[in-house]
PDB file of N, CA and C in Angstrom:
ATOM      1  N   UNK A   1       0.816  -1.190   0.000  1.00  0.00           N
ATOM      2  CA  UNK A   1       0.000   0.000   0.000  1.00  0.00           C
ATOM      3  C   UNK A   1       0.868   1.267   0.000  1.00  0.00           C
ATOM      4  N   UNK A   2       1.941   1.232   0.881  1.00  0.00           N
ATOM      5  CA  UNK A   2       2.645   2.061   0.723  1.00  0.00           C
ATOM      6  C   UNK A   2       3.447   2.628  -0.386  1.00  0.00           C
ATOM      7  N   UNK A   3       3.654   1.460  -1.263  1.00  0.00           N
ATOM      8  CA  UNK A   3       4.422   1.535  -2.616  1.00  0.00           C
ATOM      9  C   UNK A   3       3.183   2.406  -3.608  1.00  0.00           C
ATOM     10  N   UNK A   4       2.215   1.844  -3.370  1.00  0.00           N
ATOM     11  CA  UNK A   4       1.247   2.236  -4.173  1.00  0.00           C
ATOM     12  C   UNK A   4       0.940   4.230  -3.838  1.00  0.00           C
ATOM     13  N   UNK A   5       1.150   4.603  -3.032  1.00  0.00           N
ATOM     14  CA  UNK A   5       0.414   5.917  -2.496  1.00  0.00           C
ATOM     15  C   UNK A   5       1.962   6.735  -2.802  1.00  0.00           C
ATOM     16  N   UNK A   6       3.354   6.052  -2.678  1.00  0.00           N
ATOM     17  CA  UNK A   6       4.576   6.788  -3.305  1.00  0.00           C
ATOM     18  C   UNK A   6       4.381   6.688  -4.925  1.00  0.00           C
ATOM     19  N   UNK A   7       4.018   5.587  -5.404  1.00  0.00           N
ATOM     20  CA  UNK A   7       4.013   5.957  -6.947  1.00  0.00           C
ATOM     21  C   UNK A   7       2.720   7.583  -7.582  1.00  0.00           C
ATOM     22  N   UNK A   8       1.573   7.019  -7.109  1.00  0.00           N
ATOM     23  CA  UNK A   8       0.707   7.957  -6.964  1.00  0.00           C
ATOM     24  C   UNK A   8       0.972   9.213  -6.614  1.00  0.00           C
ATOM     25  N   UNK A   9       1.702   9.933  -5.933  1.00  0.00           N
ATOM     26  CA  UNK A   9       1.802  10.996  -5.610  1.00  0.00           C
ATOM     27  C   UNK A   9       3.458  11.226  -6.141  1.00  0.00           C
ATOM     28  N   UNK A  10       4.265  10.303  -6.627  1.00  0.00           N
ATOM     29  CA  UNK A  10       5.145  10.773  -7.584  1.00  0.00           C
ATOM     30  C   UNK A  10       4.360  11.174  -8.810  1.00  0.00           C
ATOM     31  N   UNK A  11       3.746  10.349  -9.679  1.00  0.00           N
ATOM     32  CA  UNK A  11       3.099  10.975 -10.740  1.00  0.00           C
ATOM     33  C   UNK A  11       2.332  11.794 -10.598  1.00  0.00           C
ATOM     34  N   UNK A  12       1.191  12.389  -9.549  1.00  0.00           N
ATOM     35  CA  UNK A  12       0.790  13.689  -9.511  1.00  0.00           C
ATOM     36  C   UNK A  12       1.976  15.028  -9.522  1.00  0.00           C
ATOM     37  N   UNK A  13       3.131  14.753  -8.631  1.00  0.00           N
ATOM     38  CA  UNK A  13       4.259  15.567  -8.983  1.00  0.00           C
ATOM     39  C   UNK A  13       4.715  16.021  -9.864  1.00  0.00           C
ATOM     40  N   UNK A  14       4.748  14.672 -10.995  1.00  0.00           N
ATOM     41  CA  UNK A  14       5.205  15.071 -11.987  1.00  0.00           C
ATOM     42  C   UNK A  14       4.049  15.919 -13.076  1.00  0.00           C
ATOM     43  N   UNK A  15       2.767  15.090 -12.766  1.00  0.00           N
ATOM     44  CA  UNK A  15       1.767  16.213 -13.724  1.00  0.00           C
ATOM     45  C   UNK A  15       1.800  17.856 -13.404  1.00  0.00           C
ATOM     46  N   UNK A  16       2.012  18.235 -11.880  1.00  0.00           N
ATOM     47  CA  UNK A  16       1.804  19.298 -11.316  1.00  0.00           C
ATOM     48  C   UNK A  16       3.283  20.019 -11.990  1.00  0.00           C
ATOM     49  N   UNK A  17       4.506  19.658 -11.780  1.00  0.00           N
ATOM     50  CA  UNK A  17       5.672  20.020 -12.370  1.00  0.00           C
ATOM     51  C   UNK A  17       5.564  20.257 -13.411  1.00  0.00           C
ATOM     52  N   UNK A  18       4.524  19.980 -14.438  1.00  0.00           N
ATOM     53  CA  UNK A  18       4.562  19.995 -15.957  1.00  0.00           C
ATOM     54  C   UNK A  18       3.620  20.683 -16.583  1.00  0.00           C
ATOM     55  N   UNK A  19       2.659  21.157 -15.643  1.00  0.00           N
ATOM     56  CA  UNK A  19       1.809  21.917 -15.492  1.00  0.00           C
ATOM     57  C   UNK A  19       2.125  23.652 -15.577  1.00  0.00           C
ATOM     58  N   UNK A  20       2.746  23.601 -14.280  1.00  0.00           N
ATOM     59  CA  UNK A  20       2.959  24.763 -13.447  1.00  0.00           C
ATOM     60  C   UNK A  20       4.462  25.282 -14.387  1.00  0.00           C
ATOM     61  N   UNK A  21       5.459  24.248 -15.091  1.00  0.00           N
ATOM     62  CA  UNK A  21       6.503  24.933 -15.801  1.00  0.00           C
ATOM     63  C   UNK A  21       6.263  24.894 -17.497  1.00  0.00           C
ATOM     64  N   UNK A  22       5.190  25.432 -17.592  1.00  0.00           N
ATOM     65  CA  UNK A  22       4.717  25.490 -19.497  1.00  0.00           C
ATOM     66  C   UNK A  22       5.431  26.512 -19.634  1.00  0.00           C
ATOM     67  N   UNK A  23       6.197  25.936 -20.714  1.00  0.00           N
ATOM     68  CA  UNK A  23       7.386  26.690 -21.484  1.00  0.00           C
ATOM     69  C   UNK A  23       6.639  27.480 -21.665  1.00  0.00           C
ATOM     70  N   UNK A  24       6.726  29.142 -22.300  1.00  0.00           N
ATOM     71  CA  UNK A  24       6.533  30.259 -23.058  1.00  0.00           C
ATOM     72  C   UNK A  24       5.295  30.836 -22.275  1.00  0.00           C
ATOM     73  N   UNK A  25       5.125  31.243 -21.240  1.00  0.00           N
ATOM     74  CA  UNK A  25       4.311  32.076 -20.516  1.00  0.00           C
ATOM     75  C   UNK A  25       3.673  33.156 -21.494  1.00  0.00           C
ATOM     76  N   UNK A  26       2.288  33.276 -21.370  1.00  0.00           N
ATOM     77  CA  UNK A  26       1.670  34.462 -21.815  1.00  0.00           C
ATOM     78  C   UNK A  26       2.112  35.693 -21.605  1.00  0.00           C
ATOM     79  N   UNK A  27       2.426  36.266 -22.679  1.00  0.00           N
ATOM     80  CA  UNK A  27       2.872  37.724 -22.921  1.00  0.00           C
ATOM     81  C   UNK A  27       2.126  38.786 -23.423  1.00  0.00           C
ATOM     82  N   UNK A  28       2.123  39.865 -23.511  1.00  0.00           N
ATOM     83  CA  UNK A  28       1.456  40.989 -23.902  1.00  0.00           C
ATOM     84  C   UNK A  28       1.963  41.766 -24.882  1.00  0.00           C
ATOM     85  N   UNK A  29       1.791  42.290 -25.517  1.00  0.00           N
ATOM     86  CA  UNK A  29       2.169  43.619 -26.499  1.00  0.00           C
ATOM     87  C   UNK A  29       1.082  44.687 -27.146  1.00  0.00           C
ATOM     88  N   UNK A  30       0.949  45.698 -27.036  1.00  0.00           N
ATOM     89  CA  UNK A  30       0.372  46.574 -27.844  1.00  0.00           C
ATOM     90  C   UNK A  30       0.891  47.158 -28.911  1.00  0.00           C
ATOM     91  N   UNK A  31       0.081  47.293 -29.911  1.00  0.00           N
ATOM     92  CA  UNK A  31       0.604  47.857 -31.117  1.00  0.00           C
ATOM     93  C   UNK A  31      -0.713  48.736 -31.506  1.00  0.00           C
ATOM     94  N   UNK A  32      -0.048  50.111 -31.962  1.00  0.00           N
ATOM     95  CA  UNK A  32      -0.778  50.968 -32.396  1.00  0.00           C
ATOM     96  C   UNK A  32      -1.042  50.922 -34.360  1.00  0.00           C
ATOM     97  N   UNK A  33      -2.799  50.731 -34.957  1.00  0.00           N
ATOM     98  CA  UNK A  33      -3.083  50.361 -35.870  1.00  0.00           C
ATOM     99  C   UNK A  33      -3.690  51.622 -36.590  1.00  0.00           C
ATOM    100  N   UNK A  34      -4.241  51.562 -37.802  1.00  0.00           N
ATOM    101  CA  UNK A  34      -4.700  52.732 -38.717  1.00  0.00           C
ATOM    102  C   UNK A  34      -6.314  52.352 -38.678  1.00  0.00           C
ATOM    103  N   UNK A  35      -6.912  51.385 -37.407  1.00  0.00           N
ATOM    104  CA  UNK A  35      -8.134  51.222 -37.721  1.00  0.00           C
ATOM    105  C   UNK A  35      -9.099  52.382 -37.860  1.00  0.00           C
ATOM    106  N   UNK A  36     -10.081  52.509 -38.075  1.00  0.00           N
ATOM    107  CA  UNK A  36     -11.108  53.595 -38.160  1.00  0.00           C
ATOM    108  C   UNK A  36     -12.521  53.407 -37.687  1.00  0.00           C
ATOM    109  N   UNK A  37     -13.222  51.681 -37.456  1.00  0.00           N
ATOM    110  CA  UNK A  37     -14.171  51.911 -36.892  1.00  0.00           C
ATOM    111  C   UNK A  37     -14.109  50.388 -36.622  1.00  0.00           C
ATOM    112  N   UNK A  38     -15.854  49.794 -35.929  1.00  0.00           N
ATOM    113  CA  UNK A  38     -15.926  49.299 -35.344  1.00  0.00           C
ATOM    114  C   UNK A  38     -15.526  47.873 -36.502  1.00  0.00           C
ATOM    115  N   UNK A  39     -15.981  47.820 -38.064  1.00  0.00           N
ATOM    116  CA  UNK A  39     -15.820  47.021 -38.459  1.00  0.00           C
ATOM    117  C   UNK A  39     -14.058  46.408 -38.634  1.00  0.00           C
ATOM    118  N   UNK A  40     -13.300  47.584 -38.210  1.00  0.00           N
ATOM    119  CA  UNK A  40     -11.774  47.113 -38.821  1.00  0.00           C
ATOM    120  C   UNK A  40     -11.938  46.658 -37.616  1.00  0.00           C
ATOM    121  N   UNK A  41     -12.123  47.188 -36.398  1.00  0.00           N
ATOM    122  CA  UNK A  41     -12.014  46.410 -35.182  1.00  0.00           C
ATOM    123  C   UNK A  41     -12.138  45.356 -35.384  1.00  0.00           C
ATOM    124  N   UNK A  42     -13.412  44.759 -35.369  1.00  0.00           N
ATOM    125  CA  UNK A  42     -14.402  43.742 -36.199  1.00  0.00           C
ATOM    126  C   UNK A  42     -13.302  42.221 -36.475  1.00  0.00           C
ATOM    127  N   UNK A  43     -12.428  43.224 -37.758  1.00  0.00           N
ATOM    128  CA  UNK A  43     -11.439  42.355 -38.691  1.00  0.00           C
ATOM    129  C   UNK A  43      -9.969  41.970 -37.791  1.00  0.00           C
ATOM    130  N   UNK A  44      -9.464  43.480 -37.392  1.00  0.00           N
ATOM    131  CA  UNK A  44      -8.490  43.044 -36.756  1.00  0.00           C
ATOM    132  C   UNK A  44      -8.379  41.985 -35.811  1.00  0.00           C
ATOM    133  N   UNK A  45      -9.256  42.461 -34.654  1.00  0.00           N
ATOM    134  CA  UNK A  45      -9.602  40.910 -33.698  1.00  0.00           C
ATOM    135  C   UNK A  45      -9.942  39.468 -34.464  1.00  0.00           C
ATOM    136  N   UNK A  46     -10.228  39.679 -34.971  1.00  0.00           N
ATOM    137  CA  UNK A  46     -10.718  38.113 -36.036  1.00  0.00           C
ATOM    138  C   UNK A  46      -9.853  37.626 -36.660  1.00  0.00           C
ATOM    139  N   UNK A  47      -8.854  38.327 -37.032  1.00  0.00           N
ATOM    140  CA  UNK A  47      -7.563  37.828 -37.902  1.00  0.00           C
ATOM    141  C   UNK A  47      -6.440  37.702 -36.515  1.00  0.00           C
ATOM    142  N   UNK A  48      -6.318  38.643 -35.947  1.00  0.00           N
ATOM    143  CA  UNK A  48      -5.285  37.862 -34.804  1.00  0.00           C
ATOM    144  C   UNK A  48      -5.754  36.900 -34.291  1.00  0.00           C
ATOM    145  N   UNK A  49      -7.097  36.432 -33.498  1.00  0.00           N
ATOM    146  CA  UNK A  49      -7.704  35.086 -33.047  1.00  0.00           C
ATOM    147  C   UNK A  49      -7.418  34.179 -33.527  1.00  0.00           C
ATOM    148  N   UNK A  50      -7.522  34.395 -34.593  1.00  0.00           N
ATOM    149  CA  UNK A  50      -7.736  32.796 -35.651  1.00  0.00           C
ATOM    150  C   UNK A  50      -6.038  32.354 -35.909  1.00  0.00           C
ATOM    151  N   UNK A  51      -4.974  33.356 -35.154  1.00  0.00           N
ATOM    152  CA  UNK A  51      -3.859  33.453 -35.837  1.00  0.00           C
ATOM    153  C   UNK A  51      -3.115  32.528 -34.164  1.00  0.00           C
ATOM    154  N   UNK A  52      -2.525  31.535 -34.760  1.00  0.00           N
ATOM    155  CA  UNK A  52      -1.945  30.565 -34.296  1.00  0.00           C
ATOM    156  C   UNK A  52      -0.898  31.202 -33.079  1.00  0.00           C
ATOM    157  N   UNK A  53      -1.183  30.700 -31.648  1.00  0.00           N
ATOM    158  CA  UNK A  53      -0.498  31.539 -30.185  1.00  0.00           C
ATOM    159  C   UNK A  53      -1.307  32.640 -29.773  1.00  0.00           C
ATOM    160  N   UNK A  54      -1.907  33.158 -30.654  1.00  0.00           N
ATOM    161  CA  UNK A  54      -2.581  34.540 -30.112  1.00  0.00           C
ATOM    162  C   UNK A  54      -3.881  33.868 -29.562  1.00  0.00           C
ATOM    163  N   UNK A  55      -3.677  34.352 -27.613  1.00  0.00           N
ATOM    164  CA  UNK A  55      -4.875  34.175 -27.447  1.00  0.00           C
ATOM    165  C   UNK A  55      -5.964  34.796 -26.710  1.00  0.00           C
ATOM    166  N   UNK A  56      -5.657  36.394 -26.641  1.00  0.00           N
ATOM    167  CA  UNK A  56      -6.365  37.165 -27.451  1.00  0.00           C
ATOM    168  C   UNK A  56      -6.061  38.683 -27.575  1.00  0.00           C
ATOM    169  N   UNK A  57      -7.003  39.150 -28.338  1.00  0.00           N
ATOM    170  CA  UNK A  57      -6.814  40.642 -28.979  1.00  0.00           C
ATOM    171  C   UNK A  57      -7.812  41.556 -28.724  1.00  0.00           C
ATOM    172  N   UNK A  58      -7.487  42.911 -28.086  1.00  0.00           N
ATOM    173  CA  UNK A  58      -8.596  43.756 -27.730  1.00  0.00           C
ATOM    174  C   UNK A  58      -8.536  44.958 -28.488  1.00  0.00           C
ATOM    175  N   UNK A  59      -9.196  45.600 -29.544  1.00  0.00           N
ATOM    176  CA  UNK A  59      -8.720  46.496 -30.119  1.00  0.00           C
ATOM    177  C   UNK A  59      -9.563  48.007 -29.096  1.00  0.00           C
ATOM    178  N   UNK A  60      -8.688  49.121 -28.923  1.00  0.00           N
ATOM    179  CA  UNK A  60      -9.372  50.322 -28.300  1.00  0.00           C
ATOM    180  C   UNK A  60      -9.550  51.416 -29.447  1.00  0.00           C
ATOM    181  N   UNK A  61     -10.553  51.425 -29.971  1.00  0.00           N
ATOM    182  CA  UNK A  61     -10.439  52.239 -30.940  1.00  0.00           C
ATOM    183  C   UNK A  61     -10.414  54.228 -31.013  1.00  0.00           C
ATOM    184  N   UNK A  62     -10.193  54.140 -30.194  1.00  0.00           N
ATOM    185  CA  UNK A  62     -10.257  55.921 -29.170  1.00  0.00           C
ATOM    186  C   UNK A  62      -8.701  56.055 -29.477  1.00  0.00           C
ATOM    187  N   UNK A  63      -7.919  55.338 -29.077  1.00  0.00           N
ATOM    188  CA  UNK A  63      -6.541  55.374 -29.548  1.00  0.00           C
ATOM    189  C   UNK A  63      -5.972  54.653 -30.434  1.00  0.00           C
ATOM    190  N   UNK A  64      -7.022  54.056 -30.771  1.00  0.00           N
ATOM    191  CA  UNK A  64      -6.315  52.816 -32.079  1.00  0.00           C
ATOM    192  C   UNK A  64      -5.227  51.643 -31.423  1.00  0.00           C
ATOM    193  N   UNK A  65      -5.306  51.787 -30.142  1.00  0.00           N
ATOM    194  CA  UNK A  65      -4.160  50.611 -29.648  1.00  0.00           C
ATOM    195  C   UNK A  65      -4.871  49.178 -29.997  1.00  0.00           C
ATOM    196  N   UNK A  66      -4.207  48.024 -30.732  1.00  0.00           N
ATOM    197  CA  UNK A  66      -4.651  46.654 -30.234  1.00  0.00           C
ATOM    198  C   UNK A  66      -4.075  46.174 -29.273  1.00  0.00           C
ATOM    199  N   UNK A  67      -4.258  45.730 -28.059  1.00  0.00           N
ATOM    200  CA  UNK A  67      -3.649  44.818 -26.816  1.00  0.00           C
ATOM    201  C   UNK A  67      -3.604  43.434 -27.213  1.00  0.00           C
ATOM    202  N   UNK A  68      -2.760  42.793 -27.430  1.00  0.00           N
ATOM    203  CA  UNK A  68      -2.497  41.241 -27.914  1.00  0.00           C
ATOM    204  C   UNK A  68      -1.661  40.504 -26.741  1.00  0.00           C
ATOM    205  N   UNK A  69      -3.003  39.603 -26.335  1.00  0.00           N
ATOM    206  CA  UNK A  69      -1.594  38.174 -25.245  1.00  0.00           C
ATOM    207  C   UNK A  69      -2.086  37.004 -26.141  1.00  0.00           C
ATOM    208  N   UNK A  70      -0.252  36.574 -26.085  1.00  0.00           N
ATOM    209  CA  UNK A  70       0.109  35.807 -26.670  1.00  0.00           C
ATOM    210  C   UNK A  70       1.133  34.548 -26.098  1.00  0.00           C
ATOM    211  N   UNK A  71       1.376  33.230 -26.987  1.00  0.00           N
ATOM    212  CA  UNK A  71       2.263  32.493 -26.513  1.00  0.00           C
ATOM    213  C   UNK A  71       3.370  32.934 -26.605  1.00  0.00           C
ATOM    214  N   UNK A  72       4.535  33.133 -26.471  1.00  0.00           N
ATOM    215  CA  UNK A  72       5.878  33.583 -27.007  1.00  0.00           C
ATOM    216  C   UNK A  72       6.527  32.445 -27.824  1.00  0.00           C
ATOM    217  N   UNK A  73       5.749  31.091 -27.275  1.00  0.00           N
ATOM    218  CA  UNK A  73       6.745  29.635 -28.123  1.00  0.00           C
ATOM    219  C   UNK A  73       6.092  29.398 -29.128  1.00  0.00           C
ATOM    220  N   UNK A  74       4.674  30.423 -29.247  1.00  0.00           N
ATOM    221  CA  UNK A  74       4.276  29.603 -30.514  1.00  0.00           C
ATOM    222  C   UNK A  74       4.480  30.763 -31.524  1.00  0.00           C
ATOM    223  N   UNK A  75       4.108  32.148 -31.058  1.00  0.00           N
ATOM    224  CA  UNK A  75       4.630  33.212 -32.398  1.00  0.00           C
ATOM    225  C   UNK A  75       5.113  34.687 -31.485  1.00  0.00           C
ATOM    226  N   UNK A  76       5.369  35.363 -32.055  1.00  0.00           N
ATOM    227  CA  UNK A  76       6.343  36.507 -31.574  1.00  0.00           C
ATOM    228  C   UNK A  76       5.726  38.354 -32.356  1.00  0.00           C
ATOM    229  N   UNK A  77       6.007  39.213 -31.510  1.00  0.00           N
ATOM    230  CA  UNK A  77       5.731  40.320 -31.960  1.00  0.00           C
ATOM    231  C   UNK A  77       5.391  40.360 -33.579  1.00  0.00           C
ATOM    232  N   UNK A  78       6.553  40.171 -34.168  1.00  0.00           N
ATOM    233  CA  UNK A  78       6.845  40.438 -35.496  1.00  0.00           C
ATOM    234  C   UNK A  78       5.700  39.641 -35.963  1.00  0.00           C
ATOM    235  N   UNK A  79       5.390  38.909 -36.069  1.00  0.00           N
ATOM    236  CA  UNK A  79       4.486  37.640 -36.651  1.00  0.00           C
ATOM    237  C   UNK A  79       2.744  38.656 -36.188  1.00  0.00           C
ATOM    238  N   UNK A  80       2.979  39.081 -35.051  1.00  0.00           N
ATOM    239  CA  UNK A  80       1.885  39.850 -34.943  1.00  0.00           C
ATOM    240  C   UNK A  80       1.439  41.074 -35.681  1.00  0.00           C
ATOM    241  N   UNK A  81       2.655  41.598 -36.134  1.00  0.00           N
ATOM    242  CA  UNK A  81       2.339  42.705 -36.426  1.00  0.00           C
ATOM    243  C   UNK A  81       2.215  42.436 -38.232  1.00  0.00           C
ATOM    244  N   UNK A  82       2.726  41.635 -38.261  1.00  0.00           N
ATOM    245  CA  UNK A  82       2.274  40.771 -40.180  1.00  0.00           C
ATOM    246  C   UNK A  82       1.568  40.829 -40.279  1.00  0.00           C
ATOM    247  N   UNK A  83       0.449  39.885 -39.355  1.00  0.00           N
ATOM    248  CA  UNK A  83      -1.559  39.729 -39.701  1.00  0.00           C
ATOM    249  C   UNK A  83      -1.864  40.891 -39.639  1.00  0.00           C
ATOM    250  N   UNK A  84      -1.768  41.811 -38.858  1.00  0.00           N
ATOM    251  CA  UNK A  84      -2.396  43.262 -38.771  1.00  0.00           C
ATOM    252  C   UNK A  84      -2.121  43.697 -40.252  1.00  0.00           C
ATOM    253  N   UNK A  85      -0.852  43.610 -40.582  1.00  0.00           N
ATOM    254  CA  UNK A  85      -0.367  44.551 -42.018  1.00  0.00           C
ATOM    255  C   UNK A  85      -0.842  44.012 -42.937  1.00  0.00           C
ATOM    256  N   UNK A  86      -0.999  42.411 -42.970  1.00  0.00           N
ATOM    257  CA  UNK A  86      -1.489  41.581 -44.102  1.00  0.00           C
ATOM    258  C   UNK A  86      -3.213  41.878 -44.082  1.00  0.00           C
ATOM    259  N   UNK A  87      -3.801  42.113 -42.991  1.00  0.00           N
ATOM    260  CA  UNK A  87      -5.009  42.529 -42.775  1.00  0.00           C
ATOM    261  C   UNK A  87      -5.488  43.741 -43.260  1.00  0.00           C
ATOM    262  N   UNK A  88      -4.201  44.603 -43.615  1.00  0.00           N
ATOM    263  CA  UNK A  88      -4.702  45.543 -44.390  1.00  0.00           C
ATOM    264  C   UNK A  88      -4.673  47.480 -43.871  1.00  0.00           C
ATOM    265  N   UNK A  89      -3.827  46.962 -42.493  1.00  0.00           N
ATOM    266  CA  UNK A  89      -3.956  48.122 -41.638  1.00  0.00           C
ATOM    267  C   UNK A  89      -2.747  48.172 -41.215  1.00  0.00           C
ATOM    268  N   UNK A  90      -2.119  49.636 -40.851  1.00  0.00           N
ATOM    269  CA  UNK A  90      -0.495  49.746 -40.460  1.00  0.00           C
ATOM    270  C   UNK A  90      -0.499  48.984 -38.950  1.00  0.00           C
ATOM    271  N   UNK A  91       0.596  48.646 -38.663  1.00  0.00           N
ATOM    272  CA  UNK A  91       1.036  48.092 -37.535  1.00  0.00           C
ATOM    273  C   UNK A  91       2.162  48.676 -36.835  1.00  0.00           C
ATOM    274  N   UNK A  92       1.650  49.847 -35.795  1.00  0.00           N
ATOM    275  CA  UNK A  92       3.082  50.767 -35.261  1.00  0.00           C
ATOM    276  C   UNK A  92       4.044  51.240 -36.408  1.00  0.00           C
ATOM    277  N   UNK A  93       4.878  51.329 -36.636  1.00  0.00           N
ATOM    278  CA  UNK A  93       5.604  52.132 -37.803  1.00  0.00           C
ATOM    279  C   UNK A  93       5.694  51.222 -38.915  1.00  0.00           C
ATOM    280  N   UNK A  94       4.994  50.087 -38.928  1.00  0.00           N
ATOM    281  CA  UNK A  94       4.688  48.930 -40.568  1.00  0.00           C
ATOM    282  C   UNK A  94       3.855  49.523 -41.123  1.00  0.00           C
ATOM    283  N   UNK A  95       3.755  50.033 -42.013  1.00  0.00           N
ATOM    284  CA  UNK A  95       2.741  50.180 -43.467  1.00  0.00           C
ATOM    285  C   UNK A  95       2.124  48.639 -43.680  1.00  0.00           C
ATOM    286  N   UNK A  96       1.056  49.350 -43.865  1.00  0.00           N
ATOM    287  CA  UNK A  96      -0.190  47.816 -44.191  1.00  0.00           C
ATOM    288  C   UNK A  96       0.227  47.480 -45.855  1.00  0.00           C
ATOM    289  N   UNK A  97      -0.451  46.493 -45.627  1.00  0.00           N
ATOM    290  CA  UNK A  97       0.024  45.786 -47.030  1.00  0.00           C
ATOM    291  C   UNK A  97      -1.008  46.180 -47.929  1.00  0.00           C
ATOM    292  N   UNK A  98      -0.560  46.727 -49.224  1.00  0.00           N
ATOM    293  CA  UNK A  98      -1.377  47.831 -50.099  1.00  0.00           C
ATOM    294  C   UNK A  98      -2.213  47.375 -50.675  1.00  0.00           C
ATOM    295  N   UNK A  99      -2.258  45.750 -51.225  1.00  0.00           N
ATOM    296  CA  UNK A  99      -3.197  44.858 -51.741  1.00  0.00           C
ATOM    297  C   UNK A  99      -4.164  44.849 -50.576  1.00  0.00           C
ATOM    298  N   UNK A 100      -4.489  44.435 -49.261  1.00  0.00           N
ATOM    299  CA  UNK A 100      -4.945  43.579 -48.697  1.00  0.00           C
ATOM    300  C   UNK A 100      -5.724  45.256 -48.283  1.00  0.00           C
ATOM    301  N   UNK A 101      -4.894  46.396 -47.832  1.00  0.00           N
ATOM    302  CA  UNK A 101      -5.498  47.404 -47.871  1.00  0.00           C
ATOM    303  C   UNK A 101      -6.415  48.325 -48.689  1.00  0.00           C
ATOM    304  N   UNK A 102      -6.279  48.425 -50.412  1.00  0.00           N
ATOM    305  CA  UNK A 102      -7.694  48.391 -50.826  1.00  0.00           C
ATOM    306  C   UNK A 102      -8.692  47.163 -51.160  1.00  0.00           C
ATOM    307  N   UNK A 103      -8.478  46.030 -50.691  1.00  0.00           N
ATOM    308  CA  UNK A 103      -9.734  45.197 -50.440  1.00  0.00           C
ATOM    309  C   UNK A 103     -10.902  45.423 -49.567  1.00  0.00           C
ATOM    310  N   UNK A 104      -9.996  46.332 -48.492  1.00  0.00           N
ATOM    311  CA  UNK A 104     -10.734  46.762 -47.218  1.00  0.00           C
ATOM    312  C   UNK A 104     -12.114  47.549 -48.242  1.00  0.00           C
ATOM    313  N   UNK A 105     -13.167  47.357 -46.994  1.00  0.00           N
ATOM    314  CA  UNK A 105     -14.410  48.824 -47.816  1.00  0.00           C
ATOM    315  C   UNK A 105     -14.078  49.996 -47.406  1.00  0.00           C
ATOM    316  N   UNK A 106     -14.169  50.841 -48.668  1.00  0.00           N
ATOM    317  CA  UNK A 106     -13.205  52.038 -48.301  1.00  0.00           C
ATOM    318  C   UNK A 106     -13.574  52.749 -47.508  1.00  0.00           C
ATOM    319  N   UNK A 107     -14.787  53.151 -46.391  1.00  0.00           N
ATOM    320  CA  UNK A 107     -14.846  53.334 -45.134  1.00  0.00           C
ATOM    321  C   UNK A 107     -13.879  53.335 -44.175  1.00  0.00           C
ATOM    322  N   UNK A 108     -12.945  51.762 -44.250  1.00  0.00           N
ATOM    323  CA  UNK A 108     -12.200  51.698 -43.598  1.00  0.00           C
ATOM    324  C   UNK A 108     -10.812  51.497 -44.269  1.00  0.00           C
ATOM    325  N   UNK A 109     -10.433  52.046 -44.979  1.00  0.00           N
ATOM    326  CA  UNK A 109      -9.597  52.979 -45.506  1.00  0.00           C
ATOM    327  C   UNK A 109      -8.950  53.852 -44.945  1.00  0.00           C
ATOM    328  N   UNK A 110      -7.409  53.990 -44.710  1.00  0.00           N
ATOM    329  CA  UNK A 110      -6.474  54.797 -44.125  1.00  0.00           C
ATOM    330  C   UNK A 110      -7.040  56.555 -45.032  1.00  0.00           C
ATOM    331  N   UNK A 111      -7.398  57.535 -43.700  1.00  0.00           N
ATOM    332  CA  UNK A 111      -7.852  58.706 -44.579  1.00  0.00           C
ATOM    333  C   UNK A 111      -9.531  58.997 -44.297  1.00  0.00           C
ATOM    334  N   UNK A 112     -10.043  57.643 -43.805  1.00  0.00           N
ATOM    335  CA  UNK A 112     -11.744  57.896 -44.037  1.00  0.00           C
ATOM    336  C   UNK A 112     -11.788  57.934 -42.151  1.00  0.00           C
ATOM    337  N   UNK A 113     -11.454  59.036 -41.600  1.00  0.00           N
ATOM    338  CA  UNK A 113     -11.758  58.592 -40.229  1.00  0.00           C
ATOM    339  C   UNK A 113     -12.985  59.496 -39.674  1.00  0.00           C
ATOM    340  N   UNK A 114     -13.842  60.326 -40.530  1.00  0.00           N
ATOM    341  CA  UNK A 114     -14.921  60.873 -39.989  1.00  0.00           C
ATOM    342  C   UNK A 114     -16.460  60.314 -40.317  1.00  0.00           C
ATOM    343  N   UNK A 115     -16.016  58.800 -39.516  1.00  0.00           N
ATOM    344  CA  UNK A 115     -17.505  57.950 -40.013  1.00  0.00           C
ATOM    345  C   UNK A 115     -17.362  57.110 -38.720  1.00  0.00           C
ATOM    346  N   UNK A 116     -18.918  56.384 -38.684  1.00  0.00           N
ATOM    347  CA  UNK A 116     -19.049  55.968 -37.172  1.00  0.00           C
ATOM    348  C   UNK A 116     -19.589  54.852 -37.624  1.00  0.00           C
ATOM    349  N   UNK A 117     -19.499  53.188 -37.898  1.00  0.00           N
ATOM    350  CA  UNK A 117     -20.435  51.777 -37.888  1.00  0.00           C
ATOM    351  C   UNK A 117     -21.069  51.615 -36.645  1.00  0.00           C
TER     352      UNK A 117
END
């Protein structure tokens, strides 16, 4: 019995040890975007979500900051600030990507910021 209650509570040890030391702790970053209303919001959050480590994204659109926590082992700033640009919107001093940016409806268009969704 005794053998039995040392194995048992070695392997809870070890689940708890493996638990409690997950590589790449959740991290944070903000990055300031060219959104303009609620729909880029809309997009931006939806494209970082769906975007592999990110788990999750708050966009403030009063300052245009997005707040992003993330894995660090599974993707990294830079990788964050791609989907935003590939999404079509600048990312802190990245220029959005010019294709993906007039796909946008031009509402939300870098330039159209006196409109409200």
């Amino acid at each position: 019995m005794k053998q039995l209650t040392f194995i048992f509570a070695l392997i809870l040890g070890v689940v708890f040890s493996t638990v409690a030391n997950k590589p790449g702790k959740e991290k944070e970053v903000k990055i300031k975007t060219s959104a303009v209303c609620e729909m880029c919001k809309e997009r931006i959050e939806k494209n970082l979500t769906l975007s592999k480590g990110i788990n999750e994204a708050i966009l403030n659109l009063d300052d245009k900051i997005v707040t992003v926590k993330y894995n660090p082992s599974k993707t990294n700033e830079a990788a964050i600030r791609k989907v935003i640009t590939d999404t079509g919107y600048d990312a802190d001093n990245l220029q959005c990507n010019q294709t993906a940016h007039d796909k946008l409806p031009e509402c939300c268009q870098k330039g159209n910021e006196s409109h409200a969704h």
